[in-house]
C-alpha atoms as a PDB file:
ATOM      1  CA  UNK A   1      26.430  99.462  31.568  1.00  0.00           C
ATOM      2  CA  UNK A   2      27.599 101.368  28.424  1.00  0.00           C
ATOM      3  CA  UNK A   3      28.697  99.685  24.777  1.00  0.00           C
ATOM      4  CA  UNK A   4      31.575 102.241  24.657  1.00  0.00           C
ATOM      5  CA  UNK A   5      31.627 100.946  20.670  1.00  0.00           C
ATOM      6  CA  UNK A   6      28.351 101.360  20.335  1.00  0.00           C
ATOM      7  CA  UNK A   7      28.604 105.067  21.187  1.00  0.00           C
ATOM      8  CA  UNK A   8      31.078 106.087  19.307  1.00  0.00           C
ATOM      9  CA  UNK A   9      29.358 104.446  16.100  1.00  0.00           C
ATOM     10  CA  UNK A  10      26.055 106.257  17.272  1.00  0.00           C
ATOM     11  CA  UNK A  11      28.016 110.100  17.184  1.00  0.00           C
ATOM     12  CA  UNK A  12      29.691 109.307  14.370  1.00  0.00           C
ATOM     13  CA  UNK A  13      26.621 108.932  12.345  1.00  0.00           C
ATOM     14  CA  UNK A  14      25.687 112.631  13.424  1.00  0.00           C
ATOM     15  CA  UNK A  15      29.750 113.823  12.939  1.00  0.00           C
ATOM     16  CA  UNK A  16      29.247 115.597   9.535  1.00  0.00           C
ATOM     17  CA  UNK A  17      25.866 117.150  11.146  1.00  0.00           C
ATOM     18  CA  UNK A  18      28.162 118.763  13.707  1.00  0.00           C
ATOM     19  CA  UNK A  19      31.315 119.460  12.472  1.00  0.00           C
ATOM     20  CA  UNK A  20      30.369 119.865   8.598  1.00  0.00           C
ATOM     21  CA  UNK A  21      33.353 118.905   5.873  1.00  0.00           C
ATOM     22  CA  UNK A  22      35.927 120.522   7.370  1.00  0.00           C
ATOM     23  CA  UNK A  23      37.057 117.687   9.778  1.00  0.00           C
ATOM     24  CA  UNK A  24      37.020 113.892   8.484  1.00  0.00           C
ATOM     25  CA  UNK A  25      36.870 111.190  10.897  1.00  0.00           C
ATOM     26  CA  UNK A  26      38.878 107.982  11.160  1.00  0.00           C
ATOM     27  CA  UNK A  27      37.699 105.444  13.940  1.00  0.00           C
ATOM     28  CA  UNK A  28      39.211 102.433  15.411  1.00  0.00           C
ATOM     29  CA  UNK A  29      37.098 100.578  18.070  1.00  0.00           C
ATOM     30  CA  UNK A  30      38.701  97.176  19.858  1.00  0.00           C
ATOM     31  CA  UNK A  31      35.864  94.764  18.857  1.00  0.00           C
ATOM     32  CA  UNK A  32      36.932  92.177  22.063  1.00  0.00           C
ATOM     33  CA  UNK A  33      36.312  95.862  24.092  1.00  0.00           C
ATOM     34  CA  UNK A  34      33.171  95.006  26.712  1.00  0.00           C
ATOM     35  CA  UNK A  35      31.148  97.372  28.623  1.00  0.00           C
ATOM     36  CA  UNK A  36      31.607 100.516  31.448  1.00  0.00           C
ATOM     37  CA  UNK A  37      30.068 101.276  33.838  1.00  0.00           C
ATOM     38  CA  UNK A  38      28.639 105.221  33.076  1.00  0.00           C
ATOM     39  CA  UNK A  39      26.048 107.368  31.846  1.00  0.00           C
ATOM     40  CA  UNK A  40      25.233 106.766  28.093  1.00  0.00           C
ATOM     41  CA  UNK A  41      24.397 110.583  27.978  1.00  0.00           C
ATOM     42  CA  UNK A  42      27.441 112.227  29.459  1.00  0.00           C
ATOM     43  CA  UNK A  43      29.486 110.000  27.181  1.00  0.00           C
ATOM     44  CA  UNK A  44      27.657 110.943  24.169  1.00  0.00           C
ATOM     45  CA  UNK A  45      28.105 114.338  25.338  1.00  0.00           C
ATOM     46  CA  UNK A  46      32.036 114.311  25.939  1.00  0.00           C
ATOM     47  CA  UNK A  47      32.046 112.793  22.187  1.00  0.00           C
ATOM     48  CA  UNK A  48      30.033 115.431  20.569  1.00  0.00           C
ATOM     49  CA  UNK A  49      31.930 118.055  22.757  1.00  0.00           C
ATOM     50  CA  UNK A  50      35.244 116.516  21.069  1.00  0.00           C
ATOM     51  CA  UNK A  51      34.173 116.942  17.794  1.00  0.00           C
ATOM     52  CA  UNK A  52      33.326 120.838  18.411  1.00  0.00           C
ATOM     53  CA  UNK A  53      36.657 121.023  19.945  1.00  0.00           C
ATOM     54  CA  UNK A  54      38.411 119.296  16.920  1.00  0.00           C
ATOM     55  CA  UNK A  55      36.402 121.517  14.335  1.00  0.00           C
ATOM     56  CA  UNK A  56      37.190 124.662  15.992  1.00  0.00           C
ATOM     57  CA  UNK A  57      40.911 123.858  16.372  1.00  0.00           C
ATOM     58  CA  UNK A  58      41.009 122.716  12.707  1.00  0.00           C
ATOM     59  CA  UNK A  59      39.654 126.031  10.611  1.00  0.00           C
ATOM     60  CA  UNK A  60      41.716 124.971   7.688  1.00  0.00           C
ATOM     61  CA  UNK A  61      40.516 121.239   7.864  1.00  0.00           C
ATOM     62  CA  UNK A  62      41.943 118.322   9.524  1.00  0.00           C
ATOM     63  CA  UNK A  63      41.426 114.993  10.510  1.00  0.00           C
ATOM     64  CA  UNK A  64      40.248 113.427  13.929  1.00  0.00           C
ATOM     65  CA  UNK A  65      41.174 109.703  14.767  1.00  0.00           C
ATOM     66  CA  UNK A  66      38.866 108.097  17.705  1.00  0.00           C
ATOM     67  CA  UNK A  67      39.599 104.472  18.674  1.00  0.00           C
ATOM     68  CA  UNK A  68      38.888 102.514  21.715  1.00  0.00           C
ATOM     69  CA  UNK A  69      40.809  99.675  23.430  1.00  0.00           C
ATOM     70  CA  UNK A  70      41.533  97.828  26.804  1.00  0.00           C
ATOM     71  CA  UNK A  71      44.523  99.123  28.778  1.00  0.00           C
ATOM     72  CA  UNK A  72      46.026  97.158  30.975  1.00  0.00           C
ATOM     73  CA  UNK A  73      47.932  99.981  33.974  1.00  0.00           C
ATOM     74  CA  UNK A  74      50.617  98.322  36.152  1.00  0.00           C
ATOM     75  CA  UNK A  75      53.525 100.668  37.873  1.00  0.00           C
ATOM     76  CA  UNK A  76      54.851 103.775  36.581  1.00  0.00           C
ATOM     77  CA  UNK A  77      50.871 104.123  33.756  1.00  0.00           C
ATOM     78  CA  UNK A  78      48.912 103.577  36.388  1.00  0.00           C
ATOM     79  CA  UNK A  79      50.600 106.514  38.219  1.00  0.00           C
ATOM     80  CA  UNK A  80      50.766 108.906  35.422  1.00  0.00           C
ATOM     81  CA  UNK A  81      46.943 108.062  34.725  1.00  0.00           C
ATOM     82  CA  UNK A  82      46.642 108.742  39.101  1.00  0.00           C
ATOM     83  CA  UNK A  83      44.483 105.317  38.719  1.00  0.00           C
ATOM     84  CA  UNK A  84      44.686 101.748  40.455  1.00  0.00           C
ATOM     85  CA  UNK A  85      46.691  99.376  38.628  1.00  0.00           C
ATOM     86  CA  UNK A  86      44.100  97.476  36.769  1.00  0.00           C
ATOM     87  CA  UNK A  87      42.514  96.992  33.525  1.00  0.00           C
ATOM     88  CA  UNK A  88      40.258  99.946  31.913  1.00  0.00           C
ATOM     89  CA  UNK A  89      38.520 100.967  28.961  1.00  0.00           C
ATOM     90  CA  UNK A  90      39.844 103.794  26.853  1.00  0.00           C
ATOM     91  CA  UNK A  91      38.563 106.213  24.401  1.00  0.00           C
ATOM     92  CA  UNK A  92      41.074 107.989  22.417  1.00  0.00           C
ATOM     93  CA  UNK A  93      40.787 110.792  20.250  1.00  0.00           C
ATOM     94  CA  UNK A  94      44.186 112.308  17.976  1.00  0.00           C
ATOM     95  CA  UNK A  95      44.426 114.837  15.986  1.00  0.00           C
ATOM     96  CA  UNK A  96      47.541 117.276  14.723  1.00  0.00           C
ATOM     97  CA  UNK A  97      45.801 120.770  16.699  1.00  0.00           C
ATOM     98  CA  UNK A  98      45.535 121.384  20.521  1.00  0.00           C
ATOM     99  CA  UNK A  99      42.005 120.888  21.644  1.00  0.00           C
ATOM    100  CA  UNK A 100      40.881 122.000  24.463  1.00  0.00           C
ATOM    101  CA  UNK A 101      39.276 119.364  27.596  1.00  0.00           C
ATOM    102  CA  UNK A 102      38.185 121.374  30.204  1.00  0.00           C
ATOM    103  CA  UNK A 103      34.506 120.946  29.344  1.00  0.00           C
ATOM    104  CA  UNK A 104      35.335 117.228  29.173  1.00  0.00           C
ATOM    105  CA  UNK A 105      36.817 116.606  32.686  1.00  0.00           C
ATOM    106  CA  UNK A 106      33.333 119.270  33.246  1.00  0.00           C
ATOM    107  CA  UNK A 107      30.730 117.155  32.105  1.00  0.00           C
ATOM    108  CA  UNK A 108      32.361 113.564  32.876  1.00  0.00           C
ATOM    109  CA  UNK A 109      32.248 115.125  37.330  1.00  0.00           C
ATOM    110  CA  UNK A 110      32.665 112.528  39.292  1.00  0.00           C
ATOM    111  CA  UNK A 111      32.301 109.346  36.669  1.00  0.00           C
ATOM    112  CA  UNK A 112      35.233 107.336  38.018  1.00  0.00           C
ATOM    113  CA  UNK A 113      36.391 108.330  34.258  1.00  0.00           C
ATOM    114  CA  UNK A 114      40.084 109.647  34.445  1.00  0.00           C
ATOM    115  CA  UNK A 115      41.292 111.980  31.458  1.00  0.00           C
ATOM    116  CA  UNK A 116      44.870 112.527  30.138  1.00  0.00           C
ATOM    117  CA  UNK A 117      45.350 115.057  27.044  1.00  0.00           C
ATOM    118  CA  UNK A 118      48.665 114.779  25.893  1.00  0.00           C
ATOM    119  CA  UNK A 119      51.273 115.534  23.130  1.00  0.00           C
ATOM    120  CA  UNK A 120      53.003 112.443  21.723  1.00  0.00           C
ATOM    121  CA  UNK A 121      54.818 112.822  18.169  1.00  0.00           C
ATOM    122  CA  UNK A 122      52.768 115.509  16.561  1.00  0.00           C
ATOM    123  CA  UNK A 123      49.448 114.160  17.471  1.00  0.00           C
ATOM    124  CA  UNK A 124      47.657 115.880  20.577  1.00  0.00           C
ATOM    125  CA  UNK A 125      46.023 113.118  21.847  1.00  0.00           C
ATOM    126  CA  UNK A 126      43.228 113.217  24.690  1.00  0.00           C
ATOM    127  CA  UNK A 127      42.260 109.723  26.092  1.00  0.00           C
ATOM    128  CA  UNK A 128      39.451 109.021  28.525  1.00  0.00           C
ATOM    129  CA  UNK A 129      39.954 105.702  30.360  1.00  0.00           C
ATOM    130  CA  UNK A 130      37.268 104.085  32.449  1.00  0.00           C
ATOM    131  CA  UNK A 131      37.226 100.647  34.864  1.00  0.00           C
ATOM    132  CA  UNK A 132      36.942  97.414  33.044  1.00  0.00           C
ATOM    133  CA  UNK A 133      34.020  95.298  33.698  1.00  0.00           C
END
């Protein structure tokens, strides 16, 4: 079992080793959020990978907002996420440039993890939701 909030605190201690000043970072973790089920590493990985992705879309500077919270997918969400309805875990990262998740959906395989990147307003938004437990 994974502290999804305890993750994200952990890489965003080493955020300004990776991406430098060019990117600040805003975070928002759900403190009622619970555990996953998933590899500690991978996760860390798909984070850190995020933050490359954010400071290479952002040359001129940006900002990246990560937050976590319980969804709760019923009907029509559940479908566009292709999961179960049910409740889940989600990490969400936002931020004003297209980044890229291929090497997210890469390293997460076969995690029971679903990704979605999407644009909504002018945020690009990528979220990674994960079962509930």
């Amino acid at each position: 079992m994974v502290d999804l909030n305890e993750t994200v605190s952990e890489m965003e201690r080493i955020f300004k080793v990776v991406v430098g000043d060019q990117v600040s970072l805003r975070t928002s973790l759900d403190p009622g959020l619970g555990s996953i089920a998933g590899d500690k590493r991978k996760i860390s990985s798909v984070v850190v990978n995020l933050f490359l992705a954010a400071r290479d879309a952002t040359p001129a500077g940006g900002e990246l907002h990560v937050a976590t919270s319980i969804l709760e997918l019923e009907g029509p969400a559940a479908a566009q996420w292709r999961l179960a309805p049910g409740r889940y875990v989600e990490l969400r990262i936002e931020t004003r440039h297209e980044i890229q998740i291929k090497k997210v959906a890469e390293i997460l395989g076969d995690t029971g993890a679903a990704v979605m990147a999407r644009k909504e307003r002018d945020l690009f938004v990528i979220a990674i939701a994960w079962p509930h437990f």
